[in-house]
PDB file of N, CA and C in Angstrom:
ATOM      1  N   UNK A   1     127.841 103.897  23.471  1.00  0.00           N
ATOM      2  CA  UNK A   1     127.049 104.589  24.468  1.00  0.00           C
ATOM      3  C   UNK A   1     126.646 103.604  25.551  1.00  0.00           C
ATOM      4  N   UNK A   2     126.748 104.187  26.380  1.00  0.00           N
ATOM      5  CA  UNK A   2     125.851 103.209  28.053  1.00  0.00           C
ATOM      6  C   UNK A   2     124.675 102.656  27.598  1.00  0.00           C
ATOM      7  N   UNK A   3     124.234 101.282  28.377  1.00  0.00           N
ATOM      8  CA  UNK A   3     123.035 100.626  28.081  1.00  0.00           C
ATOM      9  C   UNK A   3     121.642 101.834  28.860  1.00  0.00           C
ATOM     10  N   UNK A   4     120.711 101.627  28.018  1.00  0.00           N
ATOM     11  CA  UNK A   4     119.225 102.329  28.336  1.00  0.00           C
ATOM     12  C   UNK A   4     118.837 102.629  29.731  1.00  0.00           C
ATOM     13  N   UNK A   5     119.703 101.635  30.398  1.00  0.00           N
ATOM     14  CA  UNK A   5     119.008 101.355  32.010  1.00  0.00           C
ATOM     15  C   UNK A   5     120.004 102.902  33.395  1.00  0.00           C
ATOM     16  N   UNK A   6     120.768 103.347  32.177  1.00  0.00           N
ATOM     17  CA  UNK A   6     121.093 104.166  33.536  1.00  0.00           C
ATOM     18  C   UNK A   6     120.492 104.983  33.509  1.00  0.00           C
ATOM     19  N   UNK A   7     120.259 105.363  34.961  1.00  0.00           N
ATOM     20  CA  UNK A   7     119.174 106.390  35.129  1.00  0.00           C
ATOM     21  C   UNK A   7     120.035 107.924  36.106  1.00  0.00           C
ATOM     22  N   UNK A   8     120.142 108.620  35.752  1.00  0.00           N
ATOM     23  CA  UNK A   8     120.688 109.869  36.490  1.00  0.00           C
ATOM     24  C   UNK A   8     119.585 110.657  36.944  1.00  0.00           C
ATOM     25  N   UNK A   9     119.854 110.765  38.767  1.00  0.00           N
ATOM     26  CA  UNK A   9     118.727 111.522  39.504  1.00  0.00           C
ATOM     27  C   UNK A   9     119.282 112.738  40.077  1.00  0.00           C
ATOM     28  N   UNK A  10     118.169 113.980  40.819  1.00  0.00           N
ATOM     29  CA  UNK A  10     118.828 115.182  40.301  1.00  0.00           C
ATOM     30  C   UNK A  10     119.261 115.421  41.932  1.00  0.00           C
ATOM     31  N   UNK A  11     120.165 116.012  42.482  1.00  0.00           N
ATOM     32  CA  UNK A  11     120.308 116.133  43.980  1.00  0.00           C
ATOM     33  C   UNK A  11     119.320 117.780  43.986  1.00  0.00           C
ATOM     34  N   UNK A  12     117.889 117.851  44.960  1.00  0.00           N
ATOM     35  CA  UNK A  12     117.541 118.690  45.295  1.00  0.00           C
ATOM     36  C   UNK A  12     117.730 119.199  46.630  1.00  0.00           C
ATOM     37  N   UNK A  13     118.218 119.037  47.342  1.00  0.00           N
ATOM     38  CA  UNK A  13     118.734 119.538  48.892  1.00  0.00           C
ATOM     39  C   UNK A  13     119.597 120.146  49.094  1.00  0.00           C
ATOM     40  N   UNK A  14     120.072 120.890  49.747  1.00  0.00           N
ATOM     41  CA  UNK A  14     120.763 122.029  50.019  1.00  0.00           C
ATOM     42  C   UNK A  14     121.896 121.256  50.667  1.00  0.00           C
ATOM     43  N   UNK A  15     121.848 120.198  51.964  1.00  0.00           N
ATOM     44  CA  UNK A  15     122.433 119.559  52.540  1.00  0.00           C
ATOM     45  C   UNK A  15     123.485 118.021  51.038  1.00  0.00           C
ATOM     46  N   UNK A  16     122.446 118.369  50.649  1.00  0.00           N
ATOM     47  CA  UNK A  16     123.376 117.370  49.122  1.00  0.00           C
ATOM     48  C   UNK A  16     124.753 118.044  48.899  1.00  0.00           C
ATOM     49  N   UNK A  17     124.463 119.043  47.787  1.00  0.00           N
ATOM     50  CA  UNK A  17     125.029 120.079  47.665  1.00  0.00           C
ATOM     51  C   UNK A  17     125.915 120.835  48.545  1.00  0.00           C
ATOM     52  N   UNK A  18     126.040 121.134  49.984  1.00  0.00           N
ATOM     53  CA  UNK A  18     127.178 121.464  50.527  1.00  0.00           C
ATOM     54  C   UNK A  18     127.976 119.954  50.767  1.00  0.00           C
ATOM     55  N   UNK A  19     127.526 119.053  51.084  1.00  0.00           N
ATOM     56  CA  UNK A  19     128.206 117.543  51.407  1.00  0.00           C
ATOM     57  C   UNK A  19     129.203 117.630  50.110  1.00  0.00           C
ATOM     58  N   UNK A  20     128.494 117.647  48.575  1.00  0.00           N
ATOM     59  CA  UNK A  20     129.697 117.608  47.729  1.00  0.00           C
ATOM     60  C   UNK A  20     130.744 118.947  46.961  1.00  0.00           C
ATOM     61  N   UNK A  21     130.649 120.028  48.247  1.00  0.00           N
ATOM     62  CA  UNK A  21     131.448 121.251  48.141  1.00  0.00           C
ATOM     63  C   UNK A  21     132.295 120.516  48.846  1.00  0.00           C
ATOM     64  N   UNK A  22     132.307 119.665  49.989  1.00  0.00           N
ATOM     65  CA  UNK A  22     134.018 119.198  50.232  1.00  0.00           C
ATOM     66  C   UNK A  22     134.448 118.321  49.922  1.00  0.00           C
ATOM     67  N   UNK A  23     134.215 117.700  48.529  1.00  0.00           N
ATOM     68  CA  UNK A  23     134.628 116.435  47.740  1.00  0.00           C
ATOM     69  C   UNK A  23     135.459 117.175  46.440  1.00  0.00           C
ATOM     70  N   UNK A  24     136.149 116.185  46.260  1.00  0.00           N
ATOM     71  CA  UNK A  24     137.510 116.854  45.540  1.00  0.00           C
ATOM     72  C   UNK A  24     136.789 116.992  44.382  1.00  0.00           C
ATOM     73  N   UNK A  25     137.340 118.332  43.497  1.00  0.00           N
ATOM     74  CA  UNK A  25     136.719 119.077  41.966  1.00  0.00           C
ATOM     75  C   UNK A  25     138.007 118.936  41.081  1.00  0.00           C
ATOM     76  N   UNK A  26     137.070 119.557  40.225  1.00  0.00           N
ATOM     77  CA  UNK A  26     138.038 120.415  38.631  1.00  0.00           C
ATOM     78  C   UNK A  26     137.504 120.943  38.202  1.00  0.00           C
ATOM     79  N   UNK A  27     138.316 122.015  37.638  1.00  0.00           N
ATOM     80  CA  UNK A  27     137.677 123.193  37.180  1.00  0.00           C
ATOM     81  C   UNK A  27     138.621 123.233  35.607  1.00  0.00           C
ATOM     82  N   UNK A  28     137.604 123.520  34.755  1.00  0.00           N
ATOM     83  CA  UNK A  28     138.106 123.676  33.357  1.00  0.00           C
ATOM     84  C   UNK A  28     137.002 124.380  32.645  1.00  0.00           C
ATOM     85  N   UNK A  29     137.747 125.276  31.955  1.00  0.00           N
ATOM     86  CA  UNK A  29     136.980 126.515  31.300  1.00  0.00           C
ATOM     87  C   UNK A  29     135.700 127.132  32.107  1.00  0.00           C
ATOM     88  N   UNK A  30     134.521 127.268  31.444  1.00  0.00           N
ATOM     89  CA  UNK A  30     133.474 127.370  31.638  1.00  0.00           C
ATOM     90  C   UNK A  30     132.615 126.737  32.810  1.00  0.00           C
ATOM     91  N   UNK A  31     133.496 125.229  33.793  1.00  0.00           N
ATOM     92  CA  UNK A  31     132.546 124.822  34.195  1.00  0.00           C
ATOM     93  C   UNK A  31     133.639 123.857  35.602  1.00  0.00           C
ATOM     94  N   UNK A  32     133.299 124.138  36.581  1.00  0.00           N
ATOM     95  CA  UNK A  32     133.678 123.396  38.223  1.00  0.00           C
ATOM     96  C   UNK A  32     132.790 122.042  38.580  1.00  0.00           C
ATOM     97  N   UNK A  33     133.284 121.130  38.532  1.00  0.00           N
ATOM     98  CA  UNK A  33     132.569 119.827  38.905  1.00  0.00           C
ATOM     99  C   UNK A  33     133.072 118.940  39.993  1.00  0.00           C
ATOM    100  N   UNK A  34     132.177 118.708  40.951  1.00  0.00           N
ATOM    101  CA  UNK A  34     132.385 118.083  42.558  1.00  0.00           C
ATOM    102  C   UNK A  34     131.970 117.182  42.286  1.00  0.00           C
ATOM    103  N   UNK A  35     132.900 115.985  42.594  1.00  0.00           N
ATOM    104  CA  UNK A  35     132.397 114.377  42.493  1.00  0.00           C
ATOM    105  C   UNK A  35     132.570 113.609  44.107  1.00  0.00           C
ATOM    106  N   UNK A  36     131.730 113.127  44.672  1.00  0.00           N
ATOM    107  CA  UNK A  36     131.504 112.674  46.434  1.00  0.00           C
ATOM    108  C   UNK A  36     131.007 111.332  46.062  1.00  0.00           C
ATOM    109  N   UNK A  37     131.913 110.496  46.721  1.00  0.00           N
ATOM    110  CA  UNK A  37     130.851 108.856  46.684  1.00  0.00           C
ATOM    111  C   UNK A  37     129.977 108.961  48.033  1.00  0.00           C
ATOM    112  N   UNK A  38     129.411 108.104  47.553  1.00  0.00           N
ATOM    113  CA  UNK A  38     128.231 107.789  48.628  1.00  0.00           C
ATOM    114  C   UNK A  38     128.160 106.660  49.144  1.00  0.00           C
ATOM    115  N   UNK A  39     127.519 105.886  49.720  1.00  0.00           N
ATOM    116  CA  UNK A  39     127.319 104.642  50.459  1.00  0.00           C
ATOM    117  C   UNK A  39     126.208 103.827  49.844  1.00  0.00           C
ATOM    118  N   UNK A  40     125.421 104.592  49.035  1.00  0.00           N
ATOM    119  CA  UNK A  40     124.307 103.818  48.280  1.00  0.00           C
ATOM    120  C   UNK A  40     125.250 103.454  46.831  1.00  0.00           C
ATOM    121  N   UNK A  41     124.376 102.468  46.145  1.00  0.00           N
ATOM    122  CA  UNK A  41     125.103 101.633  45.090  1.00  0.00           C
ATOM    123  C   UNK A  41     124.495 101.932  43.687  1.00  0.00           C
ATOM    124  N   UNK A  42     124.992 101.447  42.769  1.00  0.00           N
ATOM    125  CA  UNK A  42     124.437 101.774  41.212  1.00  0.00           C
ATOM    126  C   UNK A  42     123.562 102.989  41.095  1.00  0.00           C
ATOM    127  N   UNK A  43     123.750 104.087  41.537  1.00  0.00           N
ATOM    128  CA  UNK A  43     122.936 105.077  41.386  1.00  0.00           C
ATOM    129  C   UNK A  43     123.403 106.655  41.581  1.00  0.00           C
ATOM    130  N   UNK A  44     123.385 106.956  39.995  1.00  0.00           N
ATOM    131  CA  UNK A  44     124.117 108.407  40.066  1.00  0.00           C
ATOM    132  C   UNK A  44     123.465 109.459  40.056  1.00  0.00           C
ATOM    133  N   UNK A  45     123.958 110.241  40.859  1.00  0.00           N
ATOM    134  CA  UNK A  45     123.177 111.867  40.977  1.00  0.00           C
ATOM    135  C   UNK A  45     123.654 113.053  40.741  1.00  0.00           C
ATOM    136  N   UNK A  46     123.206 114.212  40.265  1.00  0.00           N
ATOM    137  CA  UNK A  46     123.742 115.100  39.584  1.00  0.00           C
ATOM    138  C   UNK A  46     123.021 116.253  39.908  1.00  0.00           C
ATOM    139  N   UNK A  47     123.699 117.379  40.363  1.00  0.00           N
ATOM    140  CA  UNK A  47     123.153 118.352  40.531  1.00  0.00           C
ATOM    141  C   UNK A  47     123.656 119.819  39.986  1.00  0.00           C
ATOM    142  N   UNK A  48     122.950 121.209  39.733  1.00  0.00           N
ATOM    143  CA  UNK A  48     123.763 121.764  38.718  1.00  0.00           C
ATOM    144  C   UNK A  48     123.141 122.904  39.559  1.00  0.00           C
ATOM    145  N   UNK A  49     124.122 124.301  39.533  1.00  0.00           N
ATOM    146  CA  UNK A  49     124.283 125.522  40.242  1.00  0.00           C
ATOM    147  C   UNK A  49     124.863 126.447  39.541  1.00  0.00           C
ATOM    148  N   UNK A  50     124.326 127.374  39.603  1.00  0.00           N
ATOM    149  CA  UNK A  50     125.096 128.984  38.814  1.00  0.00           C
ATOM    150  C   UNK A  50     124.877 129.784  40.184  1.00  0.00           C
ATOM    151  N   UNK A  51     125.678 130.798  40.291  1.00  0.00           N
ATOM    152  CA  UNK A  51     125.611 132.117  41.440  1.00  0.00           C
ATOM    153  C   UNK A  51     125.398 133.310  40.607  1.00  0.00           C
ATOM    154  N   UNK A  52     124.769 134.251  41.379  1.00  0.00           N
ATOM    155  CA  UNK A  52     124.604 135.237  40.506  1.00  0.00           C
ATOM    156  C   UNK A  52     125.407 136.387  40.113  1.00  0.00           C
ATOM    157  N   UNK A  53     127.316 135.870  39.898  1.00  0.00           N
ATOM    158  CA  UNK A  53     128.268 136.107  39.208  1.00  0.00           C
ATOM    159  C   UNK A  53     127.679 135.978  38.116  1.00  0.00           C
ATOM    160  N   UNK A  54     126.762 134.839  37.387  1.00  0.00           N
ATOM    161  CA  UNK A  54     126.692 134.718  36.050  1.00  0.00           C
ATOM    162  C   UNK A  54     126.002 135.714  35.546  1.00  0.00           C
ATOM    163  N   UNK A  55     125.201 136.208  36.032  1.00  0.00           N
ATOM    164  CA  UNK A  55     124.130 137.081  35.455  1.00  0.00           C
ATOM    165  C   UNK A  55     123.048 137.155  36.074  1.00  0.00           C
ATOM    166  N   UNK A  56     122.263 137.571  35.192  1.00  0.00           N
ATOM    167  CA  UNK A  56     120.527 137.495  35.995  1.00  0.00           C
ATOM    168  C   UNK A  56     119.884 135.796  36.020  1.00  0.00           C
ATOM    169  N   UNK A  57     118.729 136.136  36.599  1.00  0.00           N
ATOM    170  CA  UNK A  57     118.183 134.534  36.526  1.00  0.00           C
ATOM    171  C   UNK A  57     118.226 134.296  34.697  1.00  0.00           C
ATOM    172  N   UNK A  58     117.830 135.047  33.520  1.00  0.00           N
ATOM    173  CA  UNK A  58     117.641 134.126  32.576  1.00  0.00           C
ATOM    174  C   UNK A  58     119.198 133.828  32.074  1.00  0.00           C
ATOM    175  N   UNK A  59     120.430 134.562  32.475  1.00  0.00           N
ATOM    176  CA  UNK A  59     121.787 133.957  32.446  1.00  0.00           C
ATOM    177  C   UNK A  59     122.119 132.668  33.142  1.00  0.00           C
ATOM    178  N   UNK A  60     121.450 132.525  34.391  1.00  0.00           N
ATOM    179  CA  UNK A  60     121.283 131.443  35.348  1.00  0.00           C
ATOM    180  C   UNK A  60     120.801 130.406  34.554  1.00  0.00           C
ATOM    181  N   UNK A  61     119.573 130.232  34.047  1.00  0.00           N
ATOM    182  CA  UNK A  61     119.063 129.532  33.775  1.00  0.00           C
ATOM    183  C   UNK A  61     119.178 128.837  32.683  1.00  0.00           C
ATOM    184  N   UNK A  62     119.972 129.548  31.701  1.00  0.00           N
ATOM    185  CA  UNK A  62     120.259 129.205  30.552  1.00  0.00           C
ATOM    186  C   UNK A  62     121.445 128.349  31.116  1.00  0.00           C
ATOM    187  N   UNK A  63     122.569 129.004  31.763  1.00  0.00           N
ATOM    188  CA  UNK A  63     123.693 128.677  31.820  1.00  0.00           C
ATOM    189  C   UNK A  63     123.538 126.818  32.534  1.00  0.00           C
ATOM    190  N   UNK A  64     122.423 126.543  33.418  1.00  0.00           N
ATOM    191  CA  UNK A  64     122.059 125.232  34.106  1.00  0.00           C
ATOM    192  C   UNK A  64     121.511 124.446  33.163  1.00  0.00           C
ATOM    193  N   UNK A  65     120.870 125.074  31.961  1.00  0.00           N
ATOM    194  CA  UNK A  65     120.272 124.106  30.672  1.00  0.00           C
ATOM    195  C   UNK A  65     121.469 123.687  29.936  1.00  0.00           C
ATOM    196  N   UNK A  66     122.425 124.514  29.581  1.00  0.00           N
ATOM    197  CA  UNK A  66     123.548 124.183  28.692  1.00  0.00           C
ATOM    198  C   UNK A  66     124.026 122.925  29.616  1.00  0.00           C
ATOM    199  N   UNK A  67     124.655 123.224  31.153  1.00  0.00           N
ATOM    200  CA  UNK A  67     124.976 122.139  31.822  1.00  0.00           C
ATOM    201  C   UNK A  67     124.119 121.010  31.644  1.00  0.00           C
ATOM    202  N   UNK A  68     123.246 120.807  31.951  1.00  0.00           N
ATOM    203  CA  UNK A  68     122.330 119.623  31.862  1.00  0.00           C
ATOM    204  C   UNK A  68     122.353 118.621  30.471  1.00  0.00           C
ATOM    205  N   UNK A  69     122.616 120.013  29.549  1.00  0.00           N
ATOM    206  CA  UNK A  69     122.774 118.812  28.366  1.00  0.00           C
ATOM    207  C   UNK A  69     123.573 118.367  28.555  1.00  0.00           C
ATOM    208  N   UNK A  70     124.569 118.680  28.823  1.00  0.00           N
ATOM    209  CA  UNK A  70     126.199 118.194  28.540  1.00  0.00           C
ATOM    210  C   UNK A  70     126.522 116.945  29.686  1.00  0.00           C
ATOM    211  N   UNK A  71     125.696 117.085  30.875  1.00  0.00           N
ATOM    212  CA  UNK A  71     125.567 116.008  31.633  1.00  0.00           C
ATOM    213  C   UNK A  71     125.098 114.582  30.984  1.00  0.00           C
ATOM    214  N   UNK A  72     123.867 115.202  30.717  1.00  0.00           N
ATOM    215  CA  UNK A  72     122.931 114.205  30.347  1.00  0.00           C
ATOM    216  C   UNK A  72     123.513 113.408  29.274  1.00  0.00           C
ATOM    217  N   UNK A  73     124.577 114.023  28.123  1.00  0.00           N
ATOM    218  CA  UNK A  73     125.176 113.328  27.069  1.00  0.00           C
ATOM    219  C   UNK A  73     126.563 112.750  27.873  1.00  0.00           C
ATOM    220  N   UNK A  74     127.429 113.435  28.642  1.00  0.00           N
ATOM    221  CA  UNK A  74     128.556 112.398  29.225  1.00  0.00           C
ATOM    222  C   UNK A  74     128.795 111.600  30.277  1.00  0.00           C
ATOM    223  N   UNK A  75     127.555 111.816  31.130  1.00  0.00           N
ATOM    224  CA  UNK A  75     127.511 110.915  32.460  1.00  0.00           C
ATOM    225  C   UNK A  75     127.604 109.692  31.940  1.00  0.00           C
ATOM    226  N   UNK A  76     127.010 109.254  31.219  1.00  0.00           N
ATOM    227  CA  UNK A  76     126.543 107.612  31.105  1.00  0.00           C
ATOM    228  C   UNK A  76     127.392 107.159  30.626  1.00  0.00           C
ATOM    229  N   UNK A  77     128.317 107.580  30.061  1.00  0.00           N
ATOM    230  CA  UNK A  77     130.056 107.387  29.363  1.00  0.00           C
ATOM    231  C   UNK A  77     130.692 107.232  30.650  1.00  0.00           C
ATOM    232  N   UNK A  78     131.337 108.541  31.176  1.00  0.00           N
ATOM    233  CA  UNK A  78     132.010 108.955  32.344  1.00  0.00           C
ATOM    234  C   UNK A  78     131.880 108.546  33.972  1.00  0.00           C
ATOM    235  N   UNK A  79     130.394 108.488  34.101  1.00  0.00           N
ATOM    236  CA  UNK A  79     130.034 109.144  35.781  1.00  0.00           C
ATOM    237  C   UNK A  79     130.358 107.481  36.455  1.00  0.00           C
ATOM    238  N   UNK A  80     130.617 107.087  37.756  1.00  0.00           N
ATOM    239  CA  UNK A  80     130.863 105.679  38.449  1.00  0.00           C
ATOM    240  C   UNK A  80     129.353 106.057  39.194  1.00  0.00           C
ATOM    241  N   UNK A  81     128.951 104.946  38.917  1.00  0.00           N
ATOM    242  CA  UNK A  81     127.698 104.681  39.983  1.00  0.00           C
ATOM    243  C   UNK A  81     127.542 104.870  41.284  1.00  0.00           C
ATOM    244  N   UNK A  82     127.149 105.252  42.201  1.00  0.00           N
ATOM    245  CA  UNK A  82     127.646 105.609  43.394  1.00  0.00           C
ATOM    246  C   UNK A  82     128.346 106.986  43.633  1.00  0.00           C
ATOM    247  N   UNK A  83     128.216 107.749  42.552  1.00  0.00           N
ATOM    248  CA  UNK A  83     128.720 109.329  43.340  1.00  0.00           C
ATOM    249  C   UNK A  83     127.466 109.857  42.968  1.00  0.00           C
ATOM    250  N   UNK A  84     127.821 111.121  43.513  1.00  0.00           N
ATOM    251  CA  UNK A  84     127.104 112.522  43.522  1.00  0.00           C
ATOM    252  C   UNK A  84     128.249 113.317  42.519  1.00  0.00           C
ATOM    253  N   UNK A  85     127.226 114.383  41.580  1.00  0.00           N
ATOM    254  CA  UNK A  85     128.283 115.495  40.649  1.00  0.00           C
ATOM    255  C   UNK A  85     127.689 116.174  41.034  1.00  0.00           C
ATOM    256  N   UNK A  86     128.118 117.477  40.575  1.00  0.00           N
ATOM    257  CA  UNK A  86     127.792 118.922  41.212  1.00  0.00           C
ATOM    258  C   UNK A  86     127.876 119.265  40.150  1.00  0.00           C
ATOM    259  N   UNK A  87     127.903 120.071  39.519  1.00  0.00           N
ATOM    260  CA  UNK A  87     128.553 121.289  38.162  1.00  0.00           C
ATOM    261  C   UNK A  87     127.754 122.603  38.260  1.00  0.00           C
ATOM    262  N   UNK A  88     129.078 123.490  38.125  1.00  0.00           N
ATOM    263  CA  UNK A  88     128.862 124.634  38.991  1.00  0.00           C
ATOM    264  C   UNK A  88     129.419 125.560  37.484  1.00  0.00           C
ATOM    265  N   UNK A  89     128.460 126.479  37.207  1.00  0.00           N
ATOM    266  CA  UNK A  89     129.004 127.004  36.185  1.00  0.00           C
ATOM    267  C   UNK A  89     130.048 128.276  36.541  1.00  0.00           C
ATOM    268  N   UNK A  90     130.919 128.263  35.832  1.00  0.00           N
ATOM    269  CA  UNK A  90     131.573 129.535  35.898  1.00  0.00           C
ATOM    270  C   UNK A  90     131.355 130.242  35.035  1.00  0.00           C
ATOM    271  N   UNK A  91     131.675 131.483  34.678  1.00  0.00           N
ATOM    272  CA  UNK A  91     131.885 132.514  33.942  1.00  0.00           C
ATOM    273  C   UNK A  91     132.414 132.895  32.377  1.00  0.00           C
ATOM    274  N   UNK A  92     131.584 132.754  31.100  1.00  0.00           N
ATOM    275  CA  UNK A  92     131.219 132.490  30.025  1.00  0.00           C
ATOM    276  C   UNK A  92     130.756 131.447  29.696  1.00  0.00           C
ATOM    277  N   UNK A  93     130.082 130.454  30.319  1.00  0.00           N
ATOM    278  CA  UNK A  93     129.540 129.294  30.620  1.00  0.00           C
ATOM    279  C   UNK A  93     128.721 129.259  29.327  1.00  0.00           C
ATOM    280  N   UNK A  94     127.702 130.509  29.131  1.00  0.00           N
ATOM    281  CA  UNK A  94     126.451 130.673  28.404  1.00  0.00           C
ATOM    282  C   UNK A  94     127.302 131.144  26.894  1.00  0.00           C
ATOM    283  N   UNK A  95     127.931 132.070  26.417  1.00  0.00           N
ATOM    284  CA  UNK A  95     128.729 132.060  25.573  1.00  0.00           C
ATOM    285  C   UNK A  95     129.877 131.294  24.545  1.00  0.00           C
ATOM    286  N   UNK A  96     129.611 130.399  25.776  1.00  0.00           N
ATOM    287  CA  UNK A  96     131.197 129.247  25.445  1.00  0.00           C
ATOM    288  C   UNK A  96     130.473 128.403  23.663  1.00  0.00           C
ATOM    289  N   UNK A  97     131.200 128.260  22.923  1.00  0.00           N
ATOM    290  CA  UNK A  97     131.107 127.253  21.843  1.00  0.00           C
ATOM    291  C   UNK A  97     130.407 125.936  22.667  1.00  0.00           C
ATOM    292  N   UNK A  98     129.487 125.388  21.985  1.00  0.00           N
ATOM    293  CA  UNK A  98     129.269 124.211  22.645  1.00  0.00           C
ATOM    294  C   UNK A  98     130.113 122.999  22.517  1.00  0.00           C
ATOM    295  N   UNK A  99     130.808 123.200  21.571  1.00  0.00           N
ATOM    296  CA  UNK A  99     131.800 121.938  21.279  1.00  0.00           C
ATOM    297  C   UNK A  99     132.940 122.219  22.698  1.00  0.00           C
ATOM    298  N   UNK A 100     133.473 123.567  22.644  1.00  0.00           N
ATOM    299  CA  UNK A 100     133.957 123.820  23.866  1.00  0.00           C
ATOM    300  C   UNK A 100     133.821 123.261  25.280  1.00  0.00           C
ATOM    301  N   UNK A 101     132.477 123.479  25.432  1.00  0.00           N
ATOM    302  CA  UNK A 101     131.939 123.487  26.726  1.00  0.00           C
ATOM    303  C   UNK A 101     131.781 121.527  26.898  1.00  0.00           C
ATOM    304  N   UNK A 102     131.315 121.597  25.709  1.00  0.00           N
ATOM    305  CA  UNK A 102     131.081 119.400  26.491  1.00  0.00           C
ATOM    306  C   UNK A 102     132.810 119.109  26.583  1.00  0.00           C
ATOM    307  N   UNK A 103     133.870 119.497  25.768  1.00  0.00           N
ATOM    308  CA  UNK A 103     135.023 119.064  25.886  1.00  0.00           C
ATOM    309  C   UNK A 103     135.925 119.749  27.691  1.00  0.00           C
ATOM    310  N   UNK A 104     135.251 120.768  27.998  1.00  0.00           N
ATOM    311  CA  UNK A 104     135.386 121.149  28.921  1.00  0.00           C
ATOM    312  C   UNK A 104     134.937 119.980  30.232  1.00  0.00           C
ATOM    313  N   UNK A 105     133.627 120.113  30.016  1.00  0.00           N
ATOM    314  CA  UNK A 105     133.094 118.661  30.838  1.00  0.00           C
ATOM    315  C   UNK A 105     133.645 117.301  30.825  1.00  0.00           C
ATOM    316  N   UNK A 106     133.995 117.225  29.114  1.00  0.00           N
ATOM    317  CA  UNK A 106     134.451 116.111  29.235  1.00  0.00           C
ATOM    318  C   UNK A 106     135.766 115.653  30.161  1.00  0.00           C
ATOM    319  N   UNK A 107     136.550 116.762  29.982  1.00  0.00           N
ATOM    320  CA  UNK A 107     137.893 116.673  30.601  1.00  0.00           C
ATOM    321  C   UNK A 107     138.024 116.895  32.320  1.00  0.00           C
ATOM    322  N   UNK A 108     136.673 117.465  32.494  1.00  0.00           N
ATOM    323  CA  UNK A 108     137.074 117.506  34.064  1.00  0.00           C
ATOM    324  C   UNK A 108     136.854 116.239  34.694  1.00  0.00           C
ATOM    325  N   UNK A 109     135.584 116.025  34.126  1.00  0.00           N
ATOM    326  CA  UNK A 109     134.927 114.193  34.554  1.00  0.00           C
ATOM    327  C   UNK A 109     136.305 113.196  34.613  1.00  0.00           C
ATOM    328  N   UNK A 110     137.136 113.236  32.975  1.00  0.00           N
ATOM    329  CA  UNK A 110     137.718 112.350  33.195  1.00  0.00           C
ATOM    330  C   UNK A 110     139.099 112.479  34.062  1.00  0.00           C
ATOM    331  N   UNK A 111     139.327 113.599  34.619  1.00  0.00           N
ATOM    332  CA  UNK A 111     140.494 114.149  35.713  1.00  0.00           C
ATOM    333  C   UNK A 111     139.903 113.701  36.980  1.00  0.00           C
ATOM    334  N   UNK A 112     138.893 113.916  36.905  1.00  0.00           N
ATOM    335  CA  UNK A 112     137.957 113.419  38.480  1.00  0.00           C
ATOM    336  C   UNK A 112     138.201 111.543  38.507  1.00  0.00           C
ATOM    337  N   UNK A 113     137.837 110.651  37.734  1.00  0.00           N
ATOM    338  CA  UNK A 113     138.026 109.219  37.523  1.00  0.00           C
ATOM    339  C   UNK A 113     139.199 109.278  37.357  1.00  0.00           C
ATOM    340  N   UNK A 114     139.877 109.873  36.975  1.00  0.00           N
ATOM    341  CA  UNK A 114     141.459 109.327  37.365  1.00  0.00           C
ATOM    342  C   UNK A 114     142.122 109.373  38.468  1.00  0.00           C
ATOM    343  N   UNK A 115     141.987 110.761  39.273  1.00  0.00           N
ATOM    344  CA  UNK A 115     141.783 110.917  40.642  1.00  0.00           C
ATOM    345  C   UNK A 115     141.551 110.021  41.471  1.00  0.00           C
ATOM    346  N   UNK A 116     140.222 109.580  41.046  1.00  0.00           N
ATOM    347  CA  UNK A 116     139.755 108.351  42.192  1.00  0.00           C
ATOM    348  C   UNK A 116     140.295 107.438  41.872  1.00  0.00           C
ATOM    349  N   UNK A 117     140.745 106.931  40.845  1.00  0.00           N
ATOM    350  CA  UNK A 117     141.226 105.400  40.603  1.00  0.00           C
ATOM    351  C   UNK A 117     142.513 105.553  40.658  1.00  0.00           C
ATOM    352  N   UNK A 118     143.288 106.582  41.060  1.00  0.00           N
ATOM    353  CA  UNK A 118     145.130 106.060  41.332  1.00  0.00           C
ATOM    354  C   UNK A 118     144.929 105.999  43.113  1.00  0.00           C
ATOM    355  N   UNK A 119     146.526 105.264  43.547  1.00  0.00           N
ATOM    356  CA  UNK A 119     146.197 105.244  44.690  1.00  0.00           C
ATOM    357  C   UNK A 119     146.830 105.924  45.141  1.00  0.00           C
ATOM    358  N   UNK A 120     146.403 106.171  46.519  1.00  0.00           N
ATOM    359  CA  UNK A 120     147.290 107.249  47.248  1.00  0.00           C
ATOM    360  C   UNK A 120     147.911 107.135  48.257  1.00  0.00           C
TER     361      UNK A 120
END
């Protein structure tokens, strides 16, 4: 596991959030994730969104708690210091197996770092 000291902060701005709608994604199962570098250093941010495709607010809300865990357990593995994530739930998000859903995460994260690290 990552040392104690990383700290993941949450993007609250609206202007965050569209900036990393045009940064390259993946989408796998249950869940769409936007990764944007930034210009600031050692410091990752994460922000999480449902539309109300998912359901009502307590579908919403649930569906942004499930995300959050699953952040909160693979960022510090996965995430490069210096981006912004997004994770955007899609549709059975709240239903999904949870073993499902982190392997879902897991796999988009690591399609996103591979992405960035080949060259082009």
């Amino acid at each position: 596991m990552a040392d104690a000291a990383f700290c993941i902060k949450r993007l609250t701005k609206r202007a965050e959030f569209l900036a990393c709608a045009k940064a390259p994604y993946c989408a796998r199962g249950a869940v769409l994730i936007q990764a944007r570098r930034r210009d600031e250093a050692a410091l990752v941010r994460a922000g999480f969104t449902a539309t109300k495709r998912i359901g009502g607010a307590v579908e919403r809300n649930r569906a942004k708690r499930r995300l959050r865990e699953a952040a909160r357990l693979l960022l510090p593995e996965l995430a490069r210091p210096g981006f912004d994530y997004v994770f955007v739930a899609r549709g059975g998000v709240t239903s999904r197996p949870w073993p499902r859903l982190l392997d879902d995460v897991k796999s988009a994260l690591i399609r996103l770092a591979a992405e960035r690290d080949s060259p082009i």
